[in-house]
C-alpha atoms as a PDB file:
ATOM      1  CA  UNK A   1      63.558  27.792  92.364  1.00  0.00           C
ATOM      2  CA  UNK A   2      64.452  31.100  90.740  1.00  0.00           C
ATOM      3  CA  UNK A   3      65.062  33.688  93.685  1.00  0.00           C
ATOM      4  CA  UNK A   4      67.161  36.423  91.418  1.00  0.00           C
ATOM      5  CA  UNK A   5      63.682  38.494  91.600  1.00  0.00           C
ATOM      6  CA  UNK A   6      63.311  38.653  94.718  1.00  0.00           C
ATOM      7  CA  UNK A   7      66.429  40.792  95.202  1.00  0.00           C
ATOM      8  CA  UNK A   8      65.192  43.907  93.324  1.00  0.00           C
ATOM      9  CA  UNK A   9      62.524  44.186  95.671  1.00  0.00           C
ATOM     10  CA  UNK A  10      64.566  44.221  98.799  1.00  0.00           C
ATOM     11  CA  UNK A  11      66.198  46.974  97.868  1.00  0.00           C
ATOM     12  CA  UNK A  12      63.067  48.940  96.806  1.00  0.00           C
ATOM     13  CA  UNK A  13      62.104  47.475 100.591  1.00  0.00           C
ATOM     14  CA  UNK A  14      65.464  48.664 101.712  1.00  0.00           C
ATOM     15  CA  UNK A  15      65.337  51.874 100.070  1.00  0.00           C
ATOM     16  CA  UNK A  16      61.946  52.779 101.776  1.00  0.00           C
ATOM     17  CA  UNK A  17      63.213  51.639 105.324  1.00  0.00           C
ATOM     18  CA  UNK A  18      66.275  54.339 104.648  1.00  0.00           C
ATOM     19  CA  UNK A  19      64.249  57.128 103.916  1.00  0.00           C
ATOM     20  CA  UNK A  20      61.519  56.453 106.637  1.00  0.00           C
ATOM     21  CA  UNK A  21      64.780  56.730 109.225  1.00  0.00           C
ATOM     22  CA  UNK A  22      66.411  59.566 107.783  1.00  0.00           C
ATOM     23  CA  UNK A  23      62.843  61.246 107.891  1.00  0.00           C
ATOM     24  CA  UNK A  24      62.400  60.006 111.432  1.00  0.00           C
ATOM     25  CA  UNK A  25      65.844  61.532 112.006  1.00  0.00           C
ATOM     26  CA  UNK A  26      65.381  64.905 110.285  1.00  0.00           C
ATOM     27  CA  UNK A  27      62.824  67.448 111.103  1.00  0.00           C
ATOM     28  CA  UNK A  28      60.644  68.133 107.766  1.00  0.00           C
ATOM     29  CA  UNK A  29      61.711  71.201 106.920  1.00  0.00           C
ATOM     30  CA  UNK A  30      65.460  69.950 106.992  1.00  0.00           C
ATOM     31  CA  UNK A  31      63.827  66.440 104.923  1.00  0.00           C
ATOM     32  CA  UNK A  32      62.733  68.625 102.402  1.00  0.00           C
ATOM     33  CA  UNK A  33      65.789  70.718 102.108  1.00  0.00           C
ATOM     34  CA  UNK A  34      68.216  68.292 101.425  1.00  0.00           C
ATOM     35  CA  UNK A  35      65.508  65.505  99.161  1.00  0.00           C
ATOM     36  CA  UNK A  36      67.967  65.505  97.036  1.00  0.00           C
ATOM     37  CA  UNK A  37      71.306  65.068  98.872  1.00  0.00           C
ATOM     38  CA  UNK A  38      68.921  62.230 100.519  1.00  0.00           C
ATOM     39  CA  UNK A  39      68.408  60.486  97.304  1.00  0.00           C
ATOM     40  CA  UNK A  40      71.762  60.446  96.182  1.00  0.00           C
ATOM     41  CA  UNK A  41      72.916  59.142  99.672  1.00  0.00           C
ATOM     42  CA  UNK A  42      70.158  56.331  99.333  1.00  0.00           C
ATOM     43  CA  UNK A  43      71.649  55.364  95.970  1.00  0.00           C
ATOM     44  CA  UNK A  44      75.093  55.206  97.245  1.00  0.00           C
ATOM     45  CA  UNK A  45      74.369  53.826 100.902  1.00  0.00           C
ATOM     46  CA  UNK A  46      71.260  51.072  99.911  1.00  0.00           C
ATOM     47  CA  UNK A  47      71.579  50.193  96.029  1.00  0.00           C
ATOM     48  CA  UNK A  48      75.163  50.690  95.603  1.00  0.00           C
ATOM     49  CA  UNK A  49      75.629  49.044  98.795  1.00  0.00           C
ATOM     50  CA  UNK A  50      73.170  46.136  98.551  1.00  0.00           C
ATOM     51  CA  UNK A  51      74.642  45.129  94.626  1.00  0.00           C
ATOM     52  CA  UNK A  52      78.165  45.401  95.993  1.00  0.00           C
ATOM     53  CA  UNK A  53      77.713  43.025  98.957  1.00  0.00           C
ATOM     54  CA  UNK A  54      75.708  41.013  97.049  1.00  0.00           C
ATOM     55  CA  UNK A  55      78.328  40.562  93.774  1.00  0.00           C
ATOM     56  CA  UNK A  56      81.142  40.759  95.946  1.00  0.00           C
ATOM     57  CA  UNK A  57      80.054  37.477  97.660  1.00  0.00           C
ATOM     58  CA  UNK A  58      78.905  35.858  94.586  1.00  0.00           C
ATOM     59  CA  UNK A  59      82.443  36.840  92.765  1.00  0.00           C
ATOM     60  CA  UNK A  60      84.891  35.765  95.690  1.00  0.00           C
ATOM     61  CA  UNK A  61      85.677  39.028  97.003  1.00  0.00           C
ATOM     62  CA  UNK A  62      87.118  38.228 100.844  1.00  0.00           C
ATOM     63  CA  UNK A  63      84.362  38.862 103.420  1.00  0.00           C
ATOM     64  CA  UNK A  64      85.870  41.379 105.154  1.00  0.00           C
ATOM     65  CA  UNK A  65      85.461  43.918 102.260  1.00  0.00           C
ATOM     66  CA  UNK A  66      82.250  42.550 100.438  1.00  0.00           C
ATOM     67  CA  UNK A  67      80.569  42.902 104.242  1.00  0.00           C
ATOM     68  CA  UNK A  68      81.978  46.268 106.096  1.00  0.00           C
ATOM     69  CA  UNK A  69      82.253  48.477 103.101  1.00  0.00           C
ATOM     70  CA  UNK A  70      78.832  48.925 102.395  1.00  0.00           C
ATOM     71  CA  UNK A  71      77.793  48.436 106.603  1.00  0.00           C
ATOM     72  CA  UNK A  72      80.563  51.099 106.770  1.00  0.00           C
ATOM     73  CA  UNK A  73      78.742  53.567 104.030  1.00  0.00           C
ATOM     74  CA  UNK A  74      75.619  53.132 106.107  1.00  0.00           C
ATOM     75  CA  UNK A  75      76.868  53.815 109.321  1.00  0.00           C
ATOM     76  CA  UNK A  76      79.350  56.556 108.224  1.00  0.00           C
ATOM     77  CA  UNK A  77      78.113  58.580 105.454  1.00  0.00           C
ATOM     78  CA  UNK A  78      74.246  59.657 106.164  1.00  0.00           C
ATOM     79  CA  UNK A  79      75.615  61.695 109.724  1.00  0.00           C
ATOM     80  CA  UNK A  80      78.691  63.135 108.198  1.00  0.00           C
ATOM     81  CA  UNK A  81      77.275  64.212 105.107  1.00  0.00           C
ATOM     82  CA  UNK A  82      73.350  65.782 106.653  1.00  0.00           C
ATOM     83  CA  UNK A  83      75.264  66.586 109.044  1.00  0.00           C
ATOM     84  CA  UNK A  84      73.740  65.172 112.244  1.00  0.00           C
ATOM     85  CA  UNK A  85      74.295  66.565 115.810  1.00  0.00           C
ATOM     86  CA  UNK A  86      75.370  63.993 118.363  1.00  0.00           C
ATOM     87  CA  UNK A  87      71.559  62.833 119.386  1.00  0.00           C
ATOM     88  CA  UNK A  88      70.466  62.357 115.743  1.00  0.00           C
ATOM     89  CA  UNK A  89      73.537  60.482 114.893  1.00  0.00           C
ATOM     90  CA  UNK A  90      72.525  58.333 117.810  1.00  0.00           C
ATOM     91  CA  UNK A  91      68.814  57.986 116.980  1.00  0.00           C
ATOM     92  CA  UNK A  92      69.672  57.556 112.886  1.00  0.00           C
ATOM     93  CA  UNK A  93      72.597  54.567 114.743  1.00  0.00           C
ATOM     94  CA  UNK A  94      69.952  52.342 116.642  1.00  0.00           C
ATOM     95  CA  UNK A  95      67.488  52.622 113.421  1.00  0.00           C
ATOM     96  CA  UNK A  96      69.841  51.982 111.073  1.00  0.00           C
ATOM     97  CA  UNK A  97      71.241  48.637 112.637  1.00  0.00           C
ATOM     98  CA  UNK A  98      67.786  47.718 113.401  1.00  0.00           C
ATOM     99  CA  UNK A  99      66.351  48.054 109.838  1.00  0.00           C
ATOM    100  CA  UNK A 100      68.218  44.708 108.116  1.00  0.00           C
ATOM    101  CA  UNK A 101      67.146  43.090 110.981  1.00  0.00           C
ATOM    102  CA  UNK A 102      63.678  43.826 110.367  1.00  0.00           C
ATOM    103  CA  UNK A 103      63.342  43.522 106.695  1.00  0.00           C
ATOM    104  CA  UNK A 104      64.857  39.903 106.680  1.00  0.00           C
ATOM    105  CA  UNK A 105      62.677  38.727 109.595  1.00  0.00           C
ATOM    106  CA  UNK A 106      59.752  40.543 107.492  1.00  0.00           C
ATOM    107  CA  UNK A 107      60.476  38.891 104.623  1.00  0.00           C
ATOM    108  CA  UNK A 108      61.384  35.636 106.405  1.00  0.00           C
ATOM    109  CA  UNK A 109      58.117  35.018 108.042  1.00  0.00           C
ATOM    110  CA  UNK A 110      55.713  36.774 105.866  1.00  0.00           C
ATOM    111  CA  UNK A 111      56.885  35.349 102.704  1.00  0.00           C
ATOM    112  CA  UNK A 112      59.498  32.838 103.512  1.00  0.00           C
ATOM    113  CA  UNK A 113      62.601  34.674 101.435  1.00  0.00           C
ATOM    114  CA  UNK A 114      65.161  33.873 103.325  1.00  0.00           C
ATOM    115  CA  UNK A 115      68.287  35.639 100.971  1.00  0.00           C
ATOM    116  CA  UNK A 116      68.551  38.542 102.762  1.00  0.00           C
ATOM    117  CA  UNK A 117      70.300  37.571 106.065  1.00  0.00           C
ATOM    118  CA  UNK A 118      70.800  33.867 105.101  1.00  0.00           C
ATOM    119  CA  UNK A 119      72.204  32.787 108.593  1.00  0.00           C
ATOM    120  CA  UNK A 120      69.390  34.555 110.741  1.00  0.00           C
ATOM    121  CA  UNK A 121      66.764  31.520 110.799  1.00  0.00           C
ATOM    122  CA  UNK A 122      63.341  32.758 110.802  1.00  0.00           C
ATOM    123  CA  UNK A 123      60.507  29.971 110.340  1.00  0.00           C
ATOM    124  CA  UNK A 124      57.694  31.408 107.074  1.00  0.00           C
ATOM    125  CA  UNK A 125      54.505  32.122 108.673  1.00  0.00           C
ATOM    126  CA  UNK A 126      52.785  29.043 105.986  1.00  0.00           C
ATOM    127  CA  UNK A 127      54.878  26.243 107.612  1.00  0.00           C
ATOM    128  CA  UNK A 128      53.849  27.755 111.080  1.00  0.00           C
ATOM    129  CA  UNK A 129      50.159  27.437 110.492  1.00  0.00           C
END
């Protein structure tokens, strides 16, 4: 079965998650102010970061760079570069490490793709019912 689509759309999935964080994170004054620094941070931190891990598995790069370089962008660059006090950093922390586990288990269960964190097992809600 040909999966290659389904990638495409977890990072337009991915993408959204980011931006509802960072949005939960900023006020929306400060959201509007830096859209654009925002963007450019969700290209680098989500797409960038989703096609490296993904290639650099499929093309034999060791895991320890294929796996923390992009976690590393996530975690690292969004506070340093809007700048987050201590609280937010925390707050934008907890979301962030949340989020993957949330879109796999979404798309786990509710449509039984499974690609996204292949060694979390969650059972597709059709072969539950």
């Amino acid at each position: 079965m040909d999966t290659e689509w389904h990638f495409p759309i977890m990072i337009v999935a991915s993408l959204l998650i980011f931006f509802v964080i960072i949005r939960l994170v900023l006020s929306k004054e400060d959201f509007y102010l830096k859209r654009k620094q925002i963007i450019l941070l969700a290209i680098v931190v989500v797409v960038f970061g989703m096609l490296f891990g993904k290639y650099g598995a499929i093309y034999g790069l060791p895991w320890w760079l294929y796996y923390p370089i992009p976690m590393l962008a996530t975690v690292m660059l969004p506070p340093v570069l809007l700048k987050l006090k201590t609280q937010k950093t925390i707050i934008y922390l907890l979301l962030s490490f949340l989020s993957a586990p949330f879109i796999h288990a979404m798309f786990s269960f509710l449509l039984g793709w499974t690609e996204y964190m292949p060694f979390w097992k969650i059972p597709f809600i059709g072969n539950v019912l």
